[in-house]
Every structure is written in structure tokens, then in C-alpha cells.
N, C-alpha and C. Protein backbone atom coordinates (compact mmCIF):
# COMPACT_ATOMS: atom_id res chain seq x y z
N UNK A 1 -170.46 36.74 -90.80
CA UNK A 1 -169.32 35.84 -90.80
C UNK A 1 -169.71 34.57 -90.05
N UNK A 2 -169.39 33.45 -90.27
CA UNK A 2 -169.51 32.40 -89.72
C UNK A 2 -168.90 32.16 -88.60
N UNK A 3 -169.79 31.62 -87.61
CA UNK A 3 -168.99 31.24 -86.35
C UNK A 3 -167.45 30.77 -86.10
N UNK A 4 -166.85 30.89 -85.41
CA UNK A 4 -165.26 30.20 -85.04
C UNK A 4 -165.58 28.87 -85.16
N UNK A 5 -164.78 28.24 -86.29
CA UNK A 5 -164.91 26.45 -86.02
C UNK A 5 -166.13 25.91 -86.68
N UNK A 6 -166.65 26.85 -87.53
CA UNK A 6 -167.85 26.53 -88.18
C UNK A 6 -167.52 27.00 -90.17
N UNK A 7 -168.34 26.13 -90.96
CA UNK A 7 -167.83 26.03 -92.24
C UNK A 7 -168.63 26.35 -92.84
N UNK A 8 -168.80 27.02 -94.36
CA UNK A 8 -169.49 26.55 -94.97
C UNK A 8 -169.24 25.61 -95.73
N UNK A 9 -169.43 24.63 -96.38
CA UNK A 9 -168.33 23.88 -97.46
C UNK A 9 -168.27 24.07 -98.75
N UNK A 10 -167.11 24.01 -98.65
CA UNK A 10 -166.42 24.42 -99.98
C UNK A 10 -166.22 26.19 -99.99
N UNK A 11 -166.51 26.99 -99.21
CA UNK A 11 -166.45 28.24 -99.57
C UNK A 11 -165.72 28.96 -98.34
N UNK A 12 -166.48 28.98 -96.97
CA UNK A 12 -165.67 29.36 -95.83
C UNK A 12 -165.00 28.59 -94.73
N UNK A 13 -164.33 28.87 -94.32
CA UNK A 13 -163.33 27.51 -93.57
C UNK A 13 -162.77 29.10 -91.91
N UNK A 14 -163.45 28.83 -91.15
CA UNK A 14 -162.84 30.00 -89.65
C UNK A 14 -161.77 29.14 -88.99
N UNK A 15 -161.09 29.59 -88.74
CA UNK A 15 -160.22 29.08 -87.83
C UNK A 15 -158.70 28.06 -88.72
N UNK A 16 -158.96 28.27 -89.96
CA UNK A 16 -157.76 27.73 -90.50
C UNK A 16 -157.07 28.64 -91.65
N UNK A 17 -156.08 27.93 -92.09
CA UNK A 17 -155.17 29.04 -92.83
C UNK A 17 -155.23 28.88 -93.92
N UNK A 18 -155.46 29.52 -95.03
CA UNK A 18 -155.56 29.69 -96.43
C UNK A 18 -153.83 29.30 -97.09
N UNK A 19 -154.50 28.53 -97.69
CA UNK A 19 -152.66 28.01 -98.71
C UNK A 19 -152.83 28.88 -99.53
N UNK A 20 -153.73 29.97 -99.64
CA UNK A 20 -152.74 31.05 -100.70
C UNK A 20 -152.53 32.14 -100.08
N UNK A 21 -152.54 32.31 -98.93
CA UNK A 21 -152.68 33.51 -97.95
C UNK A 21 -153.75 34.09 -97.27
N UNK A 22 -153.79 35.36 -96.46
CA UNK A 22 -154.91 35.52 -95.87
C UNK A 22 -156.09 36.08 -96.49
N UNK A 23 -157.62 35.10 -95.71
CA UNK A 23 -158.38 34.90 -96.51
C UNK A 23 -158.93 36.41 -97.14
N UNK A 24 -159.15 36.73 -98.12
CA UNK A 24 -159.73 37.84 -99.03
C UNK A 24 -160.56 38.92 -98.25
N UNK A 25 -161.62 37.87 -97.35
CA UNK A 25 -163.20 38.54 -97.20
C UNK A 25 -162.63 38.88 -95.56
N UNK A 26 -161.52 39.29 -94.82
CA UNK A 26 -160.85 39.66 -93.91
C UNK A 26 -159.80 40.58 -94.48
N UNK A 27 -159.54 40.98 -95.56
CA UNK A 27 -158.78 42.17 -96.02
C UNK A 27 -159.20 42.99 -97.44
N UNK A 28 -159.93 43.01 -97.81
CA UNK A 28 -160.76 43.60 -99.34
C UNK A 28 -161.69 44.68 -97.82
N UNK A 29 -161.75 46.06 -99.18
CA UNK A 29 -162.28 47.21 -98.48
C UNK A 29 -163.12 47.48 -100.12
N UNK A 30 -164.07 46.61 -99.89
CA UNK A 30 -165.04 46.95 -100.42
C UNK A 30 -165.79 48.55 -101.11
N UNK A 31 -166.08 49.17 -100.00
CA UNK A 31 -166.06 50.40 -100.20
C UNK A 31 -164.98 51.45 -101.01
N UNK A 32 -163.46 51.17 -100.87
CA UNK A 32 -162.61 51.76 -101.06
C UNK A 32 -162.57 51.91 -102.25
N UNK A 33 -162.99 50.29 -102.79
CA UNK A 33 -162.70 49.84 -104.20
C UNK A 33 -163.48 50.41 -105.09
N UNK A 34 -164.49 50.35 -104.33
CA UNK A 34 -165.57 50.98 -105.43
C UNK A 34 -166.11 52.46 -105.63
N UNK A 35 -165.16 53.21 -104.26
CA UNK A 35 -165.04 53.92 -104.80
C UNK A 35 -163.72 54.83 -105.57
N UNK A 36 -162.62 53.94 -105.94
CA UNK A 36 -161.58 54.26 -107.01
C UNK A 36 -162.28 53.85 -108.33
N UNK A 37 -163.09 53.05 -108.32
CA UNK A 37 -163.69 52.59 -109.84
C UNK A 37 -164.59 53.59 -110.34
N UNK A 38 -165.45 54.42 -109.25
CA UNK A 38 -166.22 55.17 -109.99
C UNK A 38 -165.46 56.58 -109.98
N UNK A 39 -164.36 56.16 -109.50
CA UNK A 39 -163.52 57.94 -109.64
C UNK A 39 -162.73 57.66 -110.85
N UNK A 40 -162.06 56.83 -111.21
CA UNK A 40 -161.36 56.78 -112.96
C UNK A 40 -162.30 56.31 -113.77
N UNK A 41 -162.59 57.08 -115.08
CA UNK A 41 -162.96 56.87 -116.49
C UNK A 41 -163.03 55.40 -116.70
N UNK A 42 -161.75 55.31 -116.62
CA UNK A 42 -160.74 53.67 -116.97
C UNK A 42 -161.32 52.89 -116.45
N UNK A 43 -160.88 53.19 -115.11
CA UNK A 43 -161.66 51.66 -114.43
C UNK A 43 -162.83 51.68 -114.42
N UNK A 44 -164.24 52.71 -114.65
CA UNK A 44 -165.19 52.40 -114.75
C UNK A 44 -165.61 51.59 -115.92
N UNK A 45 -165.18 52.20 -117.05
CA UNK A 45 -165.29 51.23 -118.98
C UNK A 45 -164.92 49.99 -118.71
N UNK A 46 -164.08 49.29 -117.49
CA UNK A 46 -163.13 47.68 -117.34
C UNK A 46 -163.95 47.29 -116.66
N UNK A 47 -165.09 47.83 -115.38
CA UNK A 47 -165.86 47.26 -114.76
C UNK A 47 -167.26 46.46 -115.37
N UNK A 48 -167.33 45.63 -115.55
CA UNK A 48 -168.69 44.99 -116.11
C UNK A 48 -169.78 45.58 -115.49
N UNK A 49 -169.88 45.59 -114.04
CA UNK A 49 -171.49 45.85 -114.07
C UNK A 49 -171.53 47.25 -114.68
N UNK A 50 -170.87 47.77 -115.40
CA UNK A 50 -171.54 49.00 -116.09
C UNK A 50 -171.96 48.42 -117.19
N UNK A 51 -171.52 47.35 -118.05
CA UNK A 51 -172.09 47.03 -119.44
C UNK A 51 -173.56 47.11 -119.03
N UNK A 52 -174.41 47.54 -119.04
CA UNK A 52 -175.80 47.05 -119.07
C UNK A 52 -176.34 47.39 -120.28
N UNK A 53 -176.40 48.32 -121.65
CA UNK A 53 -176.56 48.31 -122.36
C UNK A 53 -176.07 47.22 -123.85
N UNK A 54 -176.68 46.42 -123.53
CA UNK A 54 -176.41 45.05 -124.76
C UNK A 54 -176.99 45.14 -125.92
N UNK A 55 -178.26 46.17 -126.55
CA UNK A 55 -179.11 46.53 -127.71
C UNK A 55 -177.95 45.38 -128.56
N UNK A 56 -176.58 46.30 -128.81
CA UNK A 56 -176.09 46.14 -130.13
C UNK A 56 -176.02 44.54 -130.26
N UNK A 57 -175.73 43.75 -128.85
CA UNK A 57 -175.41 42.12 -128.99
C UNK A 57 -176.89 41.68 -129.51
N UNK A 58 -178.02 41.98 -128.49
CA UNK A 58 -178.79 40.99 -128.94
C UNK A 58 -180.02 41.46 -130.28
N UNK A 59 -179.53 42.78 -130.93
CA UNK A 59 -179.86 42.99 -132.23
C UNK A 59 -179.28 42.39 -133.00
N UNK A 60 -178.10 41.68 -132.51
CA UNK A 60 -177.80 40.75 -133.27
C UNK A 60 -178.16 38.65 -133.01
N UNK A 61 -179.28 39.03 -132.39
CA UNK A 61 -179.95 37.65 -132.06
C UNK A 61 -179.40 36.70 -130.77
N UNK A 62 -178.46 37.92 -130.14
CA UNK A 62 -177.45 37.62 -128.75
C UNK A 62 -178.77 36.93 -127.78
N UNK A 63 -178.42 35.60 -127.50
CA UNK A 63 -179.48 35.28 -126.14
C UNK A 63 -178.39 35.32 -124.73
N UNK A 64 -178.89 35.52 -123.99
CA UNK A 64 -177.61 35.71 -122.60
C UNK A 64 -178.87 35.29 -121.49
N UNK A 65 -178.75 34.41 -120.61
CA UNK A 65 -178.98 33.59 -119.70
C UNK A 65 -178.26 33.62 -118.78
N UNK A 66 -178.82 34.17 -116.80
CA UNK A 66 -178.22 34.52 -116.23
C UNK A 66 -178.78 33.11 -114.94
N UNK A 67 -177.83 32.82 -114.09
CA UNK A 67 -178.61 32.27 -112.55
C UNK A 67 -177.83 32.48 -111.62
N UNK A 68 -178.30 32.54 -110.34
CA UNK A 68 -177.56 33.07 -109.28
C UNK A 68 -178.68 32.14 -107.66
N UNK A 69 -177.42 31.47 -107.27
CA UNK A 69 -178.14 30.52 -105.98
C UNK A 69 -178.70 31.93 -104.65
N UNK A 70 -179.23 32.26 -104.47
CA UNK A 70 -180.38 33.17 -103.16
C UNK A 70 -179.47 32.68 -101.86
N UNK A 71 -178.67 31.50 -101.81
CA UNK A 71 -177.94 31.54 -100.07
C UNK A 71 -176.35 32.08 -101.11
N UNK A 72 -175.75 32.35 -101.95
CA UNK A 72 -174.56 32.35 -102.34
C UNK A 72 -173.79 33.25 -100.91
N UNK A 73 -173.29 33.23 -100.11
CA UNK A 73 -172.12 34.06 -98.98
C UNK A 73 -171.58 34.88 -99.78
N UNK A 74 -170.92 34.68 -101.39
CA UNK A 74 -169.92 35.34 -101.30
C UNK A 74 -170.74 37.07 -102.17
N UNK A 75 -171.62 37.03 -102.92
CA UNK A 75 -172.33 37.70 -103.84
C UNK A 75 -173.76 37.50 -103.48
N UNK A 76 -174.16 39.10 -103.56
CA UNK A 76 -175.83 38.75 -103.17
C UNK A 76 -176.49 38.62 -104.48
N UNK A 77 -177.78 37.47 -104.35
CA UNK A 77 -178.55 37.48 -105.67
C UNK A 77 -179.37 38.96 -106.22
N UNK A 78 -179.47 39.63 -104.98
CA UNK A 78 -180.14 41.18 -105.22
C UNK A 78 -179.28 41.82 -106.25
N UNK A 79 -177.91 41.62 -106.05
CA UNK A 79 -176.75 42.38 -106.90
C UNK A 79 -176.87 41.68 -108.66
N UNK A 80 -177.37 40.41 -108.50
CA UNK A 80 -177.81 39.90 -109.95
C UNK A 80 -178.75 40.80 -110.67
N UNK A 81 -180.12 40.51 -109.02
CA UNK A 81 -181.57 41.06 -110.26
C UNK A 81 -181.03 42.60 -110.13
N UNK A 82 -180.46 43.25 -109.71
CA UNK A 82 -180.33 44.62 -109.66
C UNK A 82 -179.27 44.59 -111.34
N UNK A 83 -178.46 44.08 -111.15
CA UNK A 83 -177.48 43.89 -112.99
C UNK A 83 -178.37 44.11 -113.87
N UNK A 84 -179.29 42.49 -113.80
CA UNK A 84 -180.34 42.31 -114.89
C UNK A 84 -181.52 43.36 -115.12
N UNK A 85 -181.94 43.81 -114.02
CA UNK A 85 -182.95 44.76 -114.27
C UNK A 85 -182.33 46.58 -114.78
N UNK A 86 -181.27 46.52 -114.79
CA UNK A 86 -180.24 47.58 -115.50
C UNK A 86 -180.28 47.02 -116.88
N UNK A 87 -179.87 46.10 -116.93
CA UNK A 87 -179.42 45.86 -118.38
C UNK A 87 -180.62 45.62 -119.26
N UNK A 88 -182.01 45.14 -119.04
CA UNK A 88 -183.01 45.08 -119.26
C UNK A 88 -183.71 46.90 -119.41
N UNK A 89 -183.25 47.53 -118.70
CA UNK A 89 -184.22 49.08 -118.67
C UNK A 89 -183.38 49.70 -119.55
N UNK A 90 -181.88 49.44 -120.13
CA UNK A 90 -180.95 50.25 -121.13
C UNK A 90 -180.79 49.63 -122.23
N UNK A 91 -181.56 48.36 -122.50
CA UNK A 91 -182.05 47.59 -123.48
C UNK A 91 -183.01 47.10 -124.20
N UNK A 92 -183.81 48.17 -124.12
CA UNK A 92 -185.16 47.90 -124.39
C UNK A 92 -186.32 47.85 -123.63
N UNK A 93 -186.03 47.73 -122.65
CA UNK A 93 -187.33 47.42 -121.48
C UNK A 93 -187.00 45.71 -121.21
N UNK A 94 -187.63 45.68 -119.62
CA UNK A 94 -188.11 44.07 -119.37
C UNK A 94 -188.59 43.57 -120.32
N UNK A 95 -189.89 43.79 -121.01
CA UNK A 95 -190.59 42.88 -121.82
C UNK A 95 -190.22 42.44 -122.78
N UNK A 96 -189.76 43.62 -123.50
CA UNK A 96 -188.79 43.22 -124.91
C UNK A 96 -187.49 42.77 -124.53
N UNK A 97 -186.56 42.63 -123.74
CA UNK A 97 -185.41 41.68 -123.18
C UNK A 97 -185.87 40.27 -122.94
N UNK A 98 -187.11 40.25 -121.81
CA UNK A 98 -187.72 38.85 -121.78
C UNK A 98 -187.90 38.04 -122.69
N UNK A 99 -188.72 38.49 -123.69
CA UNK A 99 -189.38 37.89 -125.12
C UNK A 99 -188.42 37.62 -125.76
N UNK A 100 -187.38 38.37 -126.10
CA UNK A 100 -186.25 38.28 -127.21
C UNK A 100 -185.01 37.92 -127.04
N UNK A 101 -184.68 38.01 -125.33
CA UNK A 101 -183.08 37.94 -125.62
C UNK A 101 -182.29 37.85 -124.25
N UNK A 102 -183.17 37.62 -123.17
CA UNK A 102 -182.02 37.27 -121.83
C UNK A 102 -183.13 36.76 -120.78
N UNK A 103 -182.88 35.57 -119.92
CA UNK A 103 -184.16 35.67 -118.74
C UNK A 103 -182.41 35.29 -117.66
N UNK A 104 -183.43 35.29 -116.48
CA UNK A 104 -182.71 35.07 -115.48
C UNK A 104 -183.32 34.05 -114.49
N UNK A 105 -182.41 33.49 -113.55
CA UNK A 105 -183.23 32.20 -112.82
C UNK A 105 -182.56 32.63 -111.64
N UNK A 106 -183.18 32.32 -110.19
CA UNK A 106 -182.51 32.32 -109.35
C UNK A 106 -182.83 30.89 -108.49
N UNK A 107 -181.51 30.61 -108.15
CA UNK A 107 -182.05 29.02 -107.51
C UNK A 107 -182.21 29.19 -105.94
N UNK A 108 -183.44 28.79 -105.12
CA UNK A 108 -183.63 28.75 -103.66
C UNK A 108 -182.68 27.91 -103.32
N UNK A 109 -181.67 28.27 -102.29
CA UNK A 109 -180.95 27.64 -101.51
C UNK A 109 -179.25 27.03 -101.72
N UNK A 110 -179.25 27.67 -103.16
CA UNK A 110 -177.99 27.25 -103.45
C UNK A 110 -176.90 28.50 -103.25
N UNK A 111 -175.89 27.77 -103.00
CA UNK A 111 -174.45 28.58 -102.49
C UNK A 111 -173.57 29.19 -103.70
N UNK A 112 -172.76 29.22 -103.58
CA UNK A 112 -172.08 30.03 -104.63
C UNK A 112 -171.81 29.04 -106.16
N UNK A 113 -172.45 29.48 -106.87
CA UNK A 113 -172.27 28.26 -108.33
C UNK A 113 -173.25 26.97 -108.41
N UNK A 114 -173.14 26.30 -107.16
CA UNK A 114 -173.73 25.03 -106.50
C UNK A 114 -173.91 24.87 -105.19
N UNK A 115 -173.91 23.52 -104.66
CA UNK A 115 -174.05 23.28 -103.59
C UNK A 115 -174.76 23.89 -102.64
N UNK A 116 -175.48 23.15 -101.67
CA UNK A 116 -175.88 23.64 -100.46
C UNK A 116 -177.40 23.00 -100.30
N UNK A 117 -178.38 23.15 -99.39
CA UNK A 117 -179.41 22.44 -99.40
C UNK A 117 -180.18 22.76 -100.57
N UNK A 118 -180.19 22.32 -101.52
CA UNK A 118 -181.19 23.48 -102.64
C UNK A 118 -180.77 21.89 -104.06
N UNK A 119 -181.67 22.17 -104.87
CA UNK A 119 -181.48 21.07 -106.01
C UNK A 119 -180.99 22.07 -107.10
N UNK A 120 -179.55 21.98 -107.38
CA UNK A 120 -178.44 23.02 -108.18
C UNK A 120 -178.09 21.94 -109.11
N UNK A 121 -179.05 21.03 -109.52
CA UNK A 121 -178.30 20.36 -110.82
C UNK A 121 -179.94 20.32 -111.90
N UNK A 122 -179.40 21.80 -112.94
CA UNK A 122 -180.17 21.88 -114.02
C UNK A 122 -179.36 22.83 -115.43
N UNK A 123 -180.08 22.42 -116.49
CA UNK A 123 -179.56 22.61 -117.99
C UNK A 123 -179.72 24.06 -118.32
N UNK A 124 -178.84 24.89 -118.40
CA UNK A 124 -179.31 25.99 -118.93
C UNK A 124 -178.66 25.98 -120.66
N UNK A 125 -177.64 24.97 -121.11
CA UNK A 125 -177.54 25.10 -122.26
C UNK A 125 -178.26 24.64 -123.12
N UNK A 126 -178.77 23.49 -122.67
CA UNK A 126 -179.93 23.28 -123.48
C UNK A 126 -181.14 24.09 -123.73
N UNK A 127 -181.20 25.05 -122.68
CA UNK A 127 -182.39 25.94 -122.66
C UNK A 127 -181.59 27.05 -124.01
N UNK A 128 -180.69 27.70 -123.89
CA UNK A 128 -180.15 28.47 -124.64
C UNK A 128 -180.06 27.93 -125.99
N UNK A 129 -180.02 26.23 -126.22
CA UNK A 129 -179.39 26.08 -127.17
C UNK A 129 -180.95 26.06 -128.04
N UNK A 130 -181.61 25.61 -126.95
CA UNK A 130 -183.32 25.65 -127.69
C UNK A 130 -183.87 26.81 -128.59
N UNK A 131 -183.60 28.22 -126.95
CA UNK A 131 -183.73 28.82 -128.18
C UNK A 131 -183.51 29.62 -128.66
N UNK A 132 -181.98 29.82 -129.12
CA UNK A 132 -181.12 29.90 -130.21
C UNK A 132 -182.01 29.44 -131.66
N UNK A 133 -181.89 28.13 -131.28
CA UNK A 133 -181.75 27.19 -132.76
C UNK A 133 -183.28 27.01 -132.55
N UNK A 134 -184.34 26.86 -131.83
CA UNK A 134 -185.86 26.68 -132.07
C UNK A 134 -187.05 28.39 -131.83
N UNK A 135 -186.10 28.94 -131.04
CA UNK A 135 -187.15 30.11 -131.06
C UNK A 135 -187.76 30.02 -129.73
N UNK A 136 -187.59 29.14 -128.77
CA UNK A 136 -188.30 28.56 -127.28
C UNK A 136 -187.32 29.44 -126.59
N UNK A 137 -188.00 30.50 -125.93
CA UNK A 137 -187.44 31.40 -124.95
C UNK A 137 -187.85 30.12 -123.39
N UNK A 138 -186.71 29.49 -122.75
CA UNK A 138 -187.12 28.92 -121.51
C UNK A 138 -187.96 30.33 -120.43
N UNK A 139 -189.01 29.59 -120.10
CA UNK A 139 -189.92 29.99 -118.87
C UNK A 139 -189.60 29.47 -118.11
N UNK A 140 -188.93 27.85 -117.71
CA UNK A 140 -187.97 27.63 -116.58
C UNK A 140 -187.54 26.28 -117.07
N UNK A 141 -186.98 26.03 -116.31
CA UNK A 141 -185.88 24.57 -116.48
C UNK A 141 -186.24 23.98 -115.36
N UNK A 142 -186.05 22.37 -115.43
CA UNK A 142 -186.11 21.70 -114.15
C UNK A 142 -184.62 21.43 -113.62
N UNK A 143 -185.03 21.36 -112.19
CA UNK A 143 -183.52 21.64 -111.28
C UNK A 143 -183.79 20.30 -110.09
N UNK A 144 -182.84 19.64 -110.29
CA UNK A 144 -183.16 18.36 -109.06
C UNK A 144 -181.62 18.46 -108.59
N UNK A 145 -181.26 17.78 -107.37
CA UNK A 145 -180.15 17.81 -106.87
C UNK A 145 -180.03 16.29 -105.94
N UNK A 146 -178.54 16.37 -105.50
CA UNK A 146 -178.65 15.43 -104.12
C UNK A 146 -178.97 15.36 -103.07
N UNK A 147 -179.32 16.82 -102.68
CA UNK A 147 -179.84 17.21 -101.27
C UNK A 147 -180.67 17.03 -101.15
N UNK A 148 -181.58 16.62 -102.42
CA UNK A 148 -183.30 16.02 -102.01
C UNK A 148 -183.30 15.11 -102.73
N UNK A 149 -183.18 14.02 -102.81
CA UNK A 149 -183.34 12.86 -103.80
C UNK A 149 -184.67 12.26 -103.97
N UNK A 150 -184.94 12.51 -105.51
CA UNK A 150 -186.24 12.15 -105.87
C UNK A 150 -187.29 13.10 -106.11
N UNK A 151 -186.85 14.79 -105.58
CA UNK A 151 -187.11 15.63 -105.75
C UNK A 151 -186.97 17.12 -107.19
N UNK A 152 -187.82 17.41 -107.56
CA UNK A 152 -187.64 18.27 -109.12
C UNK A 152 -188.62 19.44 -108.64
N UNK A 153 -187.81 20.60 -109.13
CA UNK A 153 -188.52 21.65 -109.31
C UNK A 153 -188.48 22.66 -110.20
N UNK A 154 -189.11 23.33 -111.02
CA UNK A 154 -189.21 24.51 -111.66
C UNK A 154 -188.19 25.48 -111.30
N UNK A 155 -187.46 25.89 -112.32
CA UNK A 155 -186.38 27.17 -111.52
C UNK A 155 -187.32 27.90 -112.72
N UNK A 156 -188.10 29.11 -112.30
CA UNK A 156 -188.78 30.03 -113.36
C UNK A 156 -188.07 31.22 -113.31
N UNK A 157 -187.97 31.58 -114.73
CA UNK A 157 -187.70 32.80 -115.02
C UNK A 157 -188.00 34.11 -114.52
N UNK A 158 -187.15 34.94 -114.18
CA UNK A 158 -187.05 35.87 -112.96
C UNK A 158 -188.75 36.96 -113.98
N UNK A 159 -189.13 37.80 -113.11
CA UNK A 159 -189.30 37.38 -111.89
C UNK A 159 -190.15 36.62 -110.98
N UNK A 160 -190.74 35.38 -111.69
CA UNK A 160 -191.89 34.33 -111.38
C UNK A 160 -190.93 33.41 -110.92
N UNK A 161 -191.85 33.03 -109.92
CA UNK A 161 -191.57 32.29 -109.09
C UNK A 161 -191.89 30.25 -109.09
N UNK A 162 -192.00 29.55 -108.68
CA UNK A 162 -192.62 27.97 -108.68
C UNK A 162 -193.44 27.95 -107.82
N UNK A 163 -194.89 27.97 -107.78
CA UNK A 163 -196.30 27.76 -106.86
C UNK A 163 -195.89 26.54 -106.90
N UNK A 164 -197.00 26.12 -106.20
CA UNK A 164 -197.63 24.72 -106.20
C UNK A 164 -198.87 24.45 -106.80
N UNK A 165 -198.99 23.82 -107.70
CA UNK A 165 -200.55 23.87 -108.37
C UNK A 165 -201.87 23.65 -107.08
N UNK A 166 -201.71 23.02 -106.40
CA UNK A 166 -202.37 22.47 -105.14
C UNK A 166 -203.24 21.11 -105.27
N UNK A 167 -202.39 20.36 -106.16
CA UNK A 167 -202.56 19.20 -106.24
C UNK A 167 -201.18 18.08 -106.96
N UNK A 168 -201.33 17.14 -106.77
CA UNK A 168 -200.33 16.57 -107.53
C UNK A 168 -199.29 16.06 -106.55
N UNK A 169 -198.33 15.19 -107.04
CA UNK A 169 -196.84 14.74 -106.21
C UNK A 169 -196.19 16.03 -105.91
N UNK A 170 -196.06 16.43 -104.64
CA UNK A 170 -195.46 17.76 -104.11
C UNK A 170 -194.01 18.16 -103.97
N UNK A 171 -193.89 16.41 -105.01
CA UNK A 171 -192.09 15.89 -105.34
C UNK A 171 -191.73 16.13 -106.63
N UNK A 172 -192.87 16.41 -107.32
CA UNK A 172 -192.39 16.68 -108.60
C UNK A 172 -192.54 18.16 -109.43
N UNK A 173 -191.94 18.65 -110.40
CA UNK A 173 -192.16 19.70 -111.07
C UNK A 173 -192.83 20.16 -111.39
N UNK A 174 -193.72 18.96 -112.00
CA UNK A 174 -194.72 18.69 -112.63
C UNK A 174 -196.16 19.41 -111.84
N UNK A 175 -196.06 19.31 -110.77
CA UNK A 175 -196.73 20.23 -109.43
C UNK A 175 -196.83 21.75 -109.54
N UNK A 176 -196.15 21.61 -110.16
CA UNK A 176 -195.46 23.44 -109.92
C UNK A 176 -196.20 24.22 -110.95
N UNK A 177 -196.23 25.44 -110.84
CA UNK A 177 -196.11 26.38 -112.46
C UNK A 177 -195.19 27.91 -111.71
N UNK A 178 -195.27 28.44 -112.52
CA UNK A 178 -194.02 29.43 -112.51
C UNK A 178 -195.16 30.61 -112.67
N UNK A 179 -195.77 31.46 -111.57
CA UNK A 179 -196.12 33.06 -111.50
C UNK A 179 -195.48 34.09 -110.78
């Protein structure tokens, strides 16, 4: 929890009062919840992270593209690659999911959706729309932001990472490769 009088922005605020009431992550029992979900039928079939079996979508040429910022407070990115690597092992395997039909990105330093010290402004529809309509499975996208201006980097497809080639502008993407 964040210090008294200390923020994150846009997401946690200590010491003030919520205009829709009291804040969530001070009354949700986590535990409780989850475990009424895995005790009814019902609510387990309504819960998503059980979908992990997708065969039938992306036998039908389904591409699904996932990202998740590594500082997010409210959701851990582990709880992503842990999704994806479910839905990948009840779908064929990693390799054949990779090649054909879902990658995942995780962005260093970004907060929940966006924001935070980290460069959280990059295209994933264009990556999807590529390849959809060209057959170009993205290996990564470039991601630049305001928190570093002038700065670009590789967001690579889980689970490779952005090196540094060990040469080049150490500002640009172009620097990078994805292992």
C-alpha cells in the first residue's frame, strides 16, 4: 500500500475520499471471492480466466493480442503470463499459439493500461491488423512515450525480451533486438 499522503497517479490517492465510496482495495476479500467462484459450477463457466482453451476461435483464424505494464498496482503481470501460458498449453502448445494466433507483450514500467515512467504509447492494432490481413505475426512493436522524450523501444513478444545490440543510438529501437 502506498504511504499516507502519497499517490500513485491516476490510480491510488491515501488519505482522501473516494466520490463513489470506500476505496475497493480496503474492502474486497480477495481470497473469499475466489474461493465462492471455484465452489459454484456457475460462477466458475462466468469467470474468464478459465476460458483458456480458444482451439475453436483461432481455428477459425482468431488472432488475440495481449499487453500488460510490469509496475501495474492494481493486477500482477505474472497473473497475465500465467493466463497466457494456460491458454497457450490448452491450445495447442506455445509454439503453435505463437506462430498462428496470439503473442503477448509486456511493457517495463508501465502502470495500469498506461502511464508511469515507462514509454506506453505503441500500436497493437496495427500489429493485429497486419497480421490478420498480411500474415506478419508482430515479434514486437515500437513503444515511445513522454516520460522519455526522444526515446523508442522494442516491446517483444513474450517471452523475449529487448537487448541492446551493443552498438548504435542507445535511444533508439533500432539498437535493440528482441531474445
Amino acid at each position: 500500500m502506498a504511504a499516507e499522503g502519497v499517490a500513485i497517479p491516476g490510480i491510488l490517492t491515501t488519505g482522501a475520499r473516494s466520490p463513489v465510496g470506500p476505496p475497493v482495495w480496503e474492502s474486497i476479500n480477495v481470497d473469499q471471492l475466489e474461493d465462492r467462484v471455484n465452489a459454484s459450477g456457475l460462477d466458475r463457466l462466468a469467470n474468464t480466466a478459465y476460458w483458456t482453451n480458444l482451439s475453436s476461435y483461432f481455428g477459425h483464424g482468431g488472432k488475440l493480442l495481449f499487453y500488460h505494464g510490469v509496475s501495474d498496482p492494481w493486477f500482477s503481470a505474472n497473473d497475465t503470463v500465467n493466463y497466457y501460458e494456460r491458454m497457450a498449453a490448452e491450445s495447442g502448445g506455445m509454439e503453435s499459439v505463437r506462430e498462428t494466433s496470439s503473442r503477448a507483450f509486456l511493457v517495463p514500467g508501465m502502470g495500469h493500461c498506461s502511464s508511469g515512467a515507462t514509454l506506453d504509447h505503441f500500436d497493437l492494432l496495427s500489429a493485429v491488423v497486419n497480421w490478420v490481413e498480411d500474415g506478419k505475426a508482430p515479434d514486437a512493436v515500437v513503444a515511445t512515450g513522454p516520460a522519455f522524450p526522444g526515446r523508442s523501444r522494442p516491446l517483444c513478444a513474450y517471452p523475449q525480451h529487448a537487448q541492446y545490440k551493443g552498438q548504435g543510438d542507445p535511444e533508439s529501437a533500432g539498437s535493440f533486438e528482441c531474445k
